[in-house]
PDB file of N, CA and C in Angstrom:
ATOM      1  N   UNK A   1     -14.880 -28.799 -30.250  1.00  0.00           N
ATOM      2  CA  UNK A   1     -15.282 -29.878 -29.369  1.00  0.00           C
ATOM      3  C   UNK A   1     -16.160 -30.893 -30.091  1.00  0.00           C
ATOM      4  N   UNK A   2     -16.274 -30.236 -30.996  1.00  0.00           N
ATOM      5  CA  UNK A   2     -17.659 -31.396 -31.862  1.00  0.00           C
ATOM      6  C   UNK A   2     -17.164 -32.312 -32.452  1.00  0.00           C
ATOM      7  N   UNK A   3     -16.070 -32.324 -32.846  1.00  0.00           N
ATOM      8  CA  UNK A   3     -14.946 -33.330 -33.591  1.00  0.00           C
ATOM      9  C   UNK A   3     -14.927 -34.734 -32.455  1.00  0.00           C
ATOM     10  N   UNK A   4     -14.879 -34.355 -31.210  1.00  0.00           N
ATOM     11  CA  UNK A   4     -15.226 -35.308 -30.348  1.00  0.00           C
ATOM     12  C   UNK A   4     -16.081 -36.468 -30.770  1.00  0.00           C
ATOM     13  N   UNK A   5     -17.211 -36.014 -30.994  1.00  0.00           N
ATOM     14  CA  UNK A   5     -18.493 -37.014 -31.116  1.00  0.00           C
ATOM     15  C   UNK A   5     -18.447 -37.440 -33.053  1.00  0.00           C
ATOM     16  N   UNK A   6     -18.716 -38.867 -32.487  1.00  0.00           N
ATOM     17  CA  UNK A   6     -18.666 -39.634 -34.023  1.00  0.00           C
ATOM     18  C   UNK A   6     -19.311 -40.547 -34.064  1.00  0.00           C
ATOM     19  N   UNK A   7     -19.440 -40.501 -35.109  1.00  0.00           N
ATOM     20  CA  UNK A   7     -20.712 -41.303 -36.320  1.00  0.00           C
ATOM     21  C   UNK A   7     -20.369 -42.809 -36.220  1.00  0.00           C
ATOM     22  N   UNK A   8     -20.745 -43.872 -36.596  1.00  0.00           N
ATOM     23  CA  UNK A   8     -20.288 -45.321 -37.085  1.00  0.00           C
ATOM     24  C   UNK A   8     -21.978 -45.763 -37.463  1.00  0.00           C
ATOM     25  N   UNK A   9     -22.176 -46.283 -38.391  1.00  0.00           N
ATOM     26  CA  UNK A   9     -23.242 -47.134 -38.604  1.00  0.00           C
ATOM     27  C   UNK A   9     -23.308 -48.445 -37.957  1.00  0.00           C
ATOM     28  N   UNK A  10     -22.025 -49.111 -37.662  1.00  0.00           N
ATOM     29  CA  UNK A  10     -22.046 -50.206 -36.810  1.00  0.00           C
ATOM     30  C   UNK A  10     -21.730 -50.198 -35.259  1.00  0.00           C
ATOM     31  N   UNK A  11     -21.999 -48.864 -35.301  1.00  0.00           N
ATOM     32  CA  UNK A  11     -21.559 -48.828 -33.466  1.00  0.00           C
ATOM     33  C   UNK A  11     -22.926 -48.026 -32.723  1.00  0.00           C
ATOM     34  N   UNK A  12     -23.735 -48.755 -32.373  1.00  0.00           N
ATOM     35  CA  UNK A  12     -24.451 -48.161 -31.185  1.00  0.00           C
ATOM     36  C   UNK A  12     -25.624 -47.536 -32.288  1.00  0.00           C
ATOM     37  N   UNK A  13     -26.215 -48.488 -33.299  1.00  0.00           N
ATOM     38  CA  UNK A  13     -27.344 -48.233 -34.136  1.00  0.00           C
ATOM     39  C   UNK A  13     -26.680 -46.928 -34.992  1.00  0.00           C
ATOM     40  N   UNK A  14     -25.625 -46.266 -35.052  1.00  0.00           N
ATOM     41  CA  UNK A  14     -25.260 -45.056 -36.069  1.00  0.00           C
ATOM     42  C   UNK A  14     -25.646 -43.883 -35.200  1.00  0.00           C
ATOM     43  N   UNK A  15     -25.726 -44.094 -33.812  1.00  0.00           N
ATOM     44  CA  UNK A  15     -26.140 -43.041 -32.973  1.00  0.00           C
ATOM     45  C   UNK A  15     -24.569 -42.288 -32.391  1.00  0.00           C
ATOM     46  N   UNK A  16     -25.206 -40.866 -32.302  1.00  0.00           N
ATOM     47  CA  UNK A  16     -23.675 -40.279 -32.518  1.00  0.00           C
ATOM     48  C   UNK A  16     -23.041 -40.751 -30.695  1.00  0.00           C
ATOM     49  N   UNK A  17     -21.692 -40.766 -30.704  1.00  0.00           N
ATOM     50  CA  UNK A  17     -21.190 -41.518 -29.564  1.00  0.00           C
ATOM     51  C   UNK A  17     -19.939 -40.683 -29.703  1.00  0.00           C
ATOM     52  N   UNK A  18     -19.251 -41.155 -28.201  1.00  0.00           N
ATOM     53  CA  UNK A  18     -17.636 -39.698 -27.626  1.00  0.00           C
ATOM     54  C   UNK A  18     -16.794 -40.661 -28.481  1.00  0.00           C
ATOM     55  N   UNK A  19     -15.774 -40.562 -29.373  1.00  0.00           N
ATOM     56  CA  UNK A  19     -14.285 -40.270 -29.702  1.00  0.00           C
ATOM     57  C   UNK A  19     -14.383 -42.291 -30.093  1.00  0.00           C
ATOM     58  N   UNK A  20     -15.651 -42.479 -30.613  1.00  0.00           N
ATOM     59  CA  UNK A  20     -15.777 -44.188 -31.042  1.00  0.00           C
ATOM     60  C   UNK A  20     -15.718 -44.719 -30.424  1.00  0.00           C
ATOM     61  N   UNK A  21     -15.557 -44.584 -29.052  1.00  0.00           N
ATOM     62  CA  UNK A  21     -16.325 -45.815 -27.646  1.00  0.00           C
ATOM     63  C   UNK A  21     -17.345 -45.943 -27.850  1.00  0.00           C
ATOM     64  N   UNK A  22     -18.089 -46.794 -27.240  1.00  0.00           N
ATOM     65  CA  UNK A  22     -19.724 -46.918 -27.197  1.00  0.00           C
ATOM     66  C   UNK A  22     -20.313 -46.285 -25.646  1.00  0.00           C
ATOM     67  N   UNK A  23     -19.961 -45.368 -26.119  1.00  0.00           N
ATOM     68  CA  UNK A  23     -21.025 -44.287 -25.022  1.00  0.00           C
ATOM     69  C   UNK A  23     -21.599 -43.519 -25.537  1.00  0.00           C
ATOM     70  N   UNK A  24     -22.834 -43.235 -25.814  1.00  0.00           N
ATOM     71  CA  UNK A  24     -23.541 -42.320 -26.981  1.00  0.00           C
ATOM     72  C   UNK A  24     -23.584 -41.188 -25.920  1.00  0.00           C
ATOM     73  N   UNK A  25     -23.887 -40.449 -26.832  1.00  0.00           N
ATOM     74  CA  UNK A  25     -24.151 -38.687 -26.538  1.00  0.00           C
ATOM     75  C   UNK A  25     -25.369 -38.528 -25.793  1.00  0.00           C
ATOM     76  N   UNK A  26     -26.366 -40.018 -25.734  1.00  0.00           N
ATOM     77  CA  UNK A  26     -27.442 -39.667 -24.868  1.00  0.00           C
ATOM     78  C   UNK A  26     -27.457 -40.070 -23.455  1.00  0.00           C
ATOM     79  N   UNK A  27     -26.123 -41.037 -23.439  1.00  0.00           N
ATOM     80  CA  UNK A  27     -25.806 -41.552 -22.158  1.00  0.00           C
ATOM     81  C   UNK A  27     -25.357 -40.702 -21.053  1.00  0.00           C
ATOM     82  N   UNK A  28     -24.537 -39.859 -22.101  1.00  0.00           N
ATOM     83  CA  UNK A  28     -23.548 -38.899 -21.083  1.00  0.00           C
ATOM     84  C   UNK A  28     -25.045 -37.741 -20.525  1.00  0.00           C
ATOM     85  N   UNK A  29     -25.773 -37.305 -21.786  1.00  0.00           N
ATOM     86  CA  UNK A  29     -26.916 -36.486 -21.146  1.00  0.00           C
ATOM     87  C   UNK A  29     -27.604 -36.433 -19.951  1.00  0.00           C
ATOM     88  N   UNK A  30     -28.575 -37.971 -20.508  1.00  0.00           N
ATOM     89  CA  UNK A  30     -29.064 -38.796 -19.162  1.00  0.00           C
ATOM     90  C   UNK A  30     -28.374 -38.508 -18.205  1.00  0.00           C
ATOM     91  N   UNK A  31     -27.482 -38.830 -17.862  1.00  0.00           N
ATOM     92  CA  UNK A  31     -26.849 -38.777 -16.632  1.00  0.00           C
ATOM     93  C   UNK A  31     -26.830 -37.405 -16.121  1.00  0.00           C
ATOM     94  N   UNK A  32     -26.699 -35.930 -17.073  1.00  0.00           N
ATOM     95  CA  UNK A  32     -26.599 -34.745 -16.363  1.00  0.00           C
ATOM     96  C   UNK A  32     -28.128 -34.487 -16.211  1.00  0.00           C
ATOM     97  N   UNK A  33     -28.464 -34.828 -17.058  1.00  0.00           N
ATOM     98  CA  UNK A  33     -30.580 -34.535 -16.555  1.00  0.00           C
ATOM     99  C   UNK A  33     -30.811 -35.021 -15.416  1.00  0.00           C
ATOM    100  N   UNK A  34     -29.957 -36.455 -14.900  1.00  0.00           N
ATOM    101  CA  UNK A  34     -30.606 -36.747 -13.326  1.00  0.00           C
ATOM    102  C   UNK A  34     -30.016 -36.068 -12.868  1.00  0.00           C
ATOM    103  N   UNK A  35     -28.677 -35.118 -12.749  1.00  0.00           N
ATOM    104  CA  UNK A  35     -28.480 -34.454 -11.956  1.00  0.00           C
ATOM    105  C   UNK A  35     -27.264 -34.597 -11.208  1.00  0.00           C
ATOM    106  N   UNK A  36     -26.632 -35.933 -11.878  1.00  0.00           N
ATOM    107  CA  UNK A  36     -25.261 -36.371 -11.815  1.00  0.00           C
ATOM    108  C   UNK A  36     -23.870 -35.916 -12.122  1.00  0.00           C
ATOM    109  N   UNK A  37     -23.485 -34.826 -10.701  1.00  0.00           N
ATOM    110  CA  UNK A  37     -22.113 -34.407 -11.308  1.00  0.00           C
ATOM    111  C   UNK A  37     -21.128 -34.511 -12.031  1.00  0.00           C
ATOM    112  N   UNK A  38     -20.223 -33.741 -12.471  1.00  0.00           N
ATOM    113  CA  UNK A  38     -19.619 -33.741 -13.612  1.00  0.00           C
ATOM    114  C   UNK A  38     -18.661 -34.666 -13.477  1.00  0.00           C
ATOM    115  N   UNK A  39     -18.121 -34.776 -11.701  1.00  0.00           N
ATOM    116  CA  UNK A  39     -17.032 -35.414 -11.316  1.00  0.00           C
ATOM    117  C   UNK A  39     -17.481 -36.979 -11.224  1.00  0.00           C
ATOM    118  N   UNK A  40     -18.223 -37.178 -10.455  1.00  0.00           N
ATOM    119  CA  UNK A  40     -18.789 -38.041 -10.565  1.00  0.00           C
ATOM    120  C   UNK A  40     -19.132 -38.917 -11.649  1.00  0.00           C
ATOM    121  N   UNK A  41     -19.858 -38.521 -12.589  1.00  0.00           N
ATOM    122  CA  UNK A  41     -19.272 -39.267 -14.361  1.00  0.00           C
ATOM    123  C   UNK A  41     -17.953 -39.365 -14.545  1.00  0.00           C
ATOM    124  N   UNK A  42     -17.059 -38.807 -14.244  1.00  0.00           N
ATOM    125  CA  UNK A  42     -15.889 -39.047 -14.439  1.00  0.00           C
ATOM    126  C   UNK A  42     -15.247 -39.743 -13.939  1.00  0.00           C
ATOM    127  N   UNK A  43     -15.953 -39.670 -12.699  1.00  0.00           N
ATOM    128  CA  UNK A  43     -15.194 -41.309 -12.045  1.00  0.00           C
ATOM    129  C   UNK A  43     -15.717 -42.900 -12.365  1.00  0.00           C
ATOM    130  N   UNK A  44     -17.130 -42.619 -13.035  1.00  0.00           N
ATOM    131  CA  UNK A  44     -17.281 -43.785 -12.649  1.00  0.00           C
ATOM    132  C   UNK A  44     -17.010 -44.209 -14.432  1.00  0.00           C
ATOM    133  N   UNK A  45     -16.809 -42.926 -14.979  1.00  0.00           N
ATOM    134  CA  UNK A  45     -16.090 -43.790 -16.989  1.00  0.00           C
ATOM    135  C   UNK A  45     -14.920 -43.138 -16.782  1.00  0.00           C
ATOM    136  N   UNK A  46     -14.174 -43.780 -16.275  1.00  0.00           N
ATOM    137  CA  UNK A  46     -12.598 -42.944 -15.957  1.00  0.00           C
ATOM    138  C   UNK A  46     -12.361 -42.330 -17.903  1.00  0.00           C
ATOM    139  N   UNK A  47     -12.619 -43.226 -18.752  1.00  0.00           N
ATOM    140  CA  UNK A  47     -12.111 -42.798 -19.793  1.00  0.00           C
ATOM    141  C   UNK A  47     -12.513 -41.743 -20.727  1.00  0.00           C
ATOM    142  N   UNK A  48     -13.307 -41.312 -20.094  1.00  0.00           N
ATOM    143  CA  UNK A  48     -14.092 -40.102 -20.239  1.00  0.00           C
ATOM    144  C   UNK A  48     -13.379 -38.700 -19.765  1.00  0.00           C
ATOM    145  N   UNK A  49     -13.491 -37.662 -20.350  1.00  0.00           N
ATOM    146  CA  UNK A  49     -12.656 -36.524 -19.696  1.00  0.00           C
ATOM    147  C   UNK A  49     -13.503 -35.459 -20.396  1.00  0.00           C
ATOM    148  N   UNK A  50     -13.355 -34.423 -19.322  1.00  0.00           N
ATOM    149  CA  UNK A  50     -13.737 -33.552 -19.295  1.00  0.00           C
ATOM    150  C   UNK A  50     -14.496 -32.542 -20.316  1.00  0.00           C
ATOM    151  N   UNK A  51     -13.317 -32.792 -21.418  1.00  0.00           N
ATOM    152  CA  UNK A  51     -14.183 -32.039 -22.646  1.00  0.00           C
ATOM    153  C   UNK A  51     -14.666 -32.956 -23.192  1.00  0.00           C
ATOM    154  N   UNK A  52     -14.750 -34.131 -23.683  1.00  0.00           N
ATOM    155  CA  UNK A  52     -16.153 -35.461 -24.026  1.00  0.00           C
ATOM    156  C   UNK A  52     -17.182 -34.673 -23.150  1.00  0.00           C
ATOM    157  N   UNK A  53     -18.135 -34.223 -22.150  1.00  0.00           N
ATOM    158  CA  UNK A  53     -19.012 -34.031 -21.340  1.00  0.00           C
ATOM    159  C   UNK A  53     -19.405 -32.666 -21.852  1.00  0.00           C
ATOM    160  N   UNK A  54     -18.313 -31.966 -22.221  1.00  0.00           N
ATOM    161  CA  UNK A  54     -19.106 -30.153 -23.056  1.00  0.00           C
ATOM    162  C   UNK A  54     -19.439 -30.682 -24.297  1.00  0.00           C
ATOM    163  N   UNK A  55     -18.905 -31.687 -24.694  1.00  0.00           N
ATOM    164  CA  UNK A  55     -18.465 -31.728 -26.886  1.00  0.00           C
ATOM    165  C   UNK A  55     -20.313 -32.517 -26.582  1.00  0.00           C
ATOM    166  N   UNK A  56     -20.574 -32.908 -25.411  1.00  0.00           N
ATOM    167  CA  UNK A  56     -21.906 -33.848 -25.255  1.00  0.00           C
ATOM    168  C   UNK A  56     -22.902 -32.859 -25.726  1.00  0.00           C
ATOM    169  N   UNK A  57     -22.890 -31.518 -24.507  1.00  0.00           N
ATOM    170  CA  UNK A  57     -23.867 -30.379 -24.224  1.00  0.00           C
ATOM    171  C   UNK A  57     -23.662 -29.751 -25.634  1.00  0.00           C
ATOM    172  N   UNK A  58     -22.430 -29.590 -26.284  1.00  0.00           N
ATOM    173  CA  UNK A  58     -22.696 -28.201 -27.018  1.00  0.00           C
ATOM    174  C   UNK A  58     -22.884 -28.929 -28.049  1.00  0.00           C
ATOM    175  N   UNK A  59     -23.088 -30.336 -28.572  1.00  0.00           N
ATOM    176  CA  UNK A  59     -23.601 -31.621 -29.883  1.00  0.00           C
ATOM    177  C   UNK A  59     -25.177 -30.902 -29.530  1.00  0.00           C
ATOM    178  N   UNK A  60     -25.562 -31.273 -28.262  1.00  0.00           N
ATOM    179  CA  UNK A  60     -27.219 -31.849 -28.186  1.00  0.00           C
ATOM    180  C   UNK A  60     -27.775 -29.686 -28.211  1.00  0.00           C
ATOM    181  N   UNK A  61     -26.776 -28.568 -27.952  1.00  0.00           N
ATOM    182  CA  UNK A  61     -27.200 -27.341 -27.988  1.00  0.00           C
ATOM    183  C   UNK A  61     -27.127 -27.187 -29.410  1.00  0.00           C
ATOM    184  N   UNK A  62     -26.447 -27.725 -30.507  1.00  0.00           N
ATOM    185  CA  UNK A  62     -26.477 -27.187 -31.820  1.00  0.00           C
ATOM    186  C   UNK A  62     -27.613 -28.461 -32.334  1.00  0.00           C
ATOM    187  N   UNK A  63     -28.124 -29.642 -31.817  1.00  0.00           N
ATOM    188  CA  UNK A  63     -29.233 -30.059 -32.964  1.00  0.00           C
ATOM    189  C   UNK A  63     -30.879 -29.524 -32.141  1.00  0.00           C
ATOM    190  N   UNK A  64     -30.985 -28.694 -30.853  1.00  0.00           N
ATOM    191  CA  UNK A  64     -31.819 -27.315 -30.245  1.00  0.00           C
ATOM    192  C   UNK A  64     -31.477 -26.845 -31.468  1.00  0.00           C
ATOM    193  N   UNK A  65     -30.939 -26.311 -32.052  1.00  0.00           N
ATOM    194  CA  UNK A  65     -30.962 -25.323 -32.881  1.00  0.00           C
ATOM    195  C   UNK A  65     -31.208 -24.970 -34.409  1.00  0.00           C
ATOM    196  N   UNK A  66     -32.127 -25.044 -34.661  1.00  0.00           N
ATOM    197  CA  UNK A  66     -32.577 -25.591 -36.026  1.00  0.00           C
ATOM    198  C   UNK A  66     -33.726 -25.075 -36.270  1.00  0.00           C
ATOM    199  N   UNK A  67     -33.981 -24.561 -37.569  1.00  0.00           N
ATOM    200  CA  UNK A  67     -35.391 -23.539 -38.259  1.00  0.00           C
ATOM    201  C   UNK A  67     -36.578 -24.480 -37.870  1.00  0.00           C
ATOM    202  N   UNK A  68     -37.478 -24.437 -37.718  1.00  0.00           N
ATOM    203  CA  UNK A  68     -38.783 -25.269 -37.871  1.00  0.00           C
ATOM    204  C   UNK A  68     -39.797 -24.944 -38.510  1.00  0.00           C
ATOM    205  N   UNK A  69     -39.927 -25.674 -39.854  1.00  0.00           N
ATOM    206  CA  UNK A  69     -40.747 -25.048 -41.073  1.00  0.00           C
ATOM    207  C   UNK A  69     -42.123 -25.394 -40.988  1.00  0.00           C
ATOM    208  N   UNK A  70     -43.147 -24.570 -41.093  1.00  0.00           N
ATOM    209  CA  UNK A  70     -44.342 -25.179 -41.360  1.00  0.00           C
ATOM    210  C   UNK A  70     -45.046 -25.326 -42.477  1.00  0.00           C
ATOM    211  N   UNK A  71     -45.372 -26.195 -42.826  1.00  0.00           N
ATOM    212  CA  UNK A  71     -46.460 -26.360 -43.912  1.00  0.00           C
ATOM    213  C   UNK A  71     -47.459 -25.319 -43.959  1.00  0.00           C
ATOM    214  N   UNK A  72     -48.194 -25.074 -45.055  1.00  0.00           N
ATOM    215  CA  UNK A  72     -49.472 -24.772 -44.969  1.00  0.00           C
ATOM    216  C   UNK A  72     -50.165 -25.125 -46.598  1.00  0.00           C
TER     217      UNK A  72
END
Protein backbone atom coordinates (compact mmCIF):
# COMPACT_ATOMS: atom_id res chain seq x y z
CA UNK A 1 0.00 0.00 0.00
CA UNK A 2 2.92 2.32 0.50
CA UNK A 3 3.73 2.43 -3.17
CA UNK A 4 0.55 4.52 -3.11
CA UNK A 5 2.04 7.60 -1.54
CA UNK A 6 4.70 9.69 -3.51
CA UNK A 7 7.34 11.98 -3.31
CA UNK A 8 7.68 15.13 -5.94
CA UNK A 9 9.80 18.07 -4.86
CA UNK A 10 7.55 20.22 -6.96
CA UNK A 11 4.30 19.07 -5.77
CA UNK A 12 2.92 20.17 -2.47
CA UNK A 13 6.52 21.49 -0.92
CA UNK A 14 8.04 17.55 -1.48
CA UNK A 15 5.44 16.54 1.09
CA UNK A 16 4.54 12.95 0.63
CA UNK A 17 0.95 12.96 -1.26
CA UNK A 18 -1.73 9.73 -2.71
CA UNK A 19 -0.66 8.32 -6.28
CA UNK A 20 0.75 12.32 -7.44
CA UNK A 21 -2.48 14.27 -6.95
CA UNK A 22 -2.09 17.00 -4.63
CA UNK A 23 -3.65 15.60 -1.64
CA UNK A 24 -0.97 15.06 0.91
CA UNK A 25 -0.98 12.32 3.41
CA UNK A 26 -1.78 14.99 6.02
CA UNK A 27 -4.95 15.97 4.42
CA UNK A 28 -6.40 12.63 4.23
CA UNK A 29 -5.28 12.30 8.21
CA UNK A 30 -6.78 15.54 9.28
CA UNK A 31 -9.80 14.59 8.15
CA UNK A 32 -9.85 11.04 10.10
CA UNK A 33 -8.59 12.90 13.40
CA UNK A 34 -11.84 15.06 13.12
CA UNK A 35 -13.56 12.12 12.94
CA UNK A 36 -14.69 12.11 9.36
CA UNK A 37 -15.87 8.85 7.94
CA UNK A 38 -14.27 6.81 5.65
CA UNK A 39 -17.28 7.09 3.28
CA UNK A 40 -17.72 10.29 3.55
CA UNK A 41 -14.02 11.28 2.32
CA UNK A 42 -14.83 9.34 -0.35
CA UNK A 43 -17.47 11.11 -1.46
CA UNK A 44 -16.51 14.25 -1.20
CA UNK A 45 -12.65 13.28 -3.30
CA UNK A 46 -14.51 10.85 -5.44
CA UNK A 47 -10.94 10.16 -6.77
CA UNK A 48 -9.80 8.85 -3.87
CA UNK A 49 -10.46 5.10 -3.05
CA UNK A 50 -10.35 3.15 -0.53
CA UNK A 51 -6.91 1.82 -0.26
CA UNK A 52 -5.29 5.64 -0.78
CA UNK A 53 -7.02 6.12 2.99
CA UNK A 54 -5.08 2.72 4.62
CA UNK A 55 -1.67 3.42 2.28
CA UNK A 56 -2.47 7.14 4.42
CA UNK A 57 -2.71 5.27 8.08
CA UNK A 58 -0.18 2.59 7.52
CA UNK A 59 2.58 5.74 5.74
CA UNK A 60 1.89 7.94 9.01
CA UNK A 61 2.01 4.10 11.38
CA UNK A 62 5.51 3.28 9.87
CA UNK A 63 7.14 7.06 10.33
CA UNK A 64 5.40 6.27 14.57
CA UNK A 65 7.85 3.92 14.21
CA UNK A 66 11.28 4.73 14.57
CA UNK A 67 14.32 4.25 17.34
CA UNK A 68 14.72 7.51 19.31
CA UNK A 69 18.34 8.07 20.18
CA UNK A 70 19.56 10.01 22.97
CA UNK A 71 22.49 11.91 23.41
CA UNK A 72 24.42 12.02 26.41
Amino acid sequence: MIDRITFNPSQCGGRPCIRGMRIRVKDVLDLLAAGIPQAEILEDLPYLEPADIHACLDYAAAQADHPVLLAR
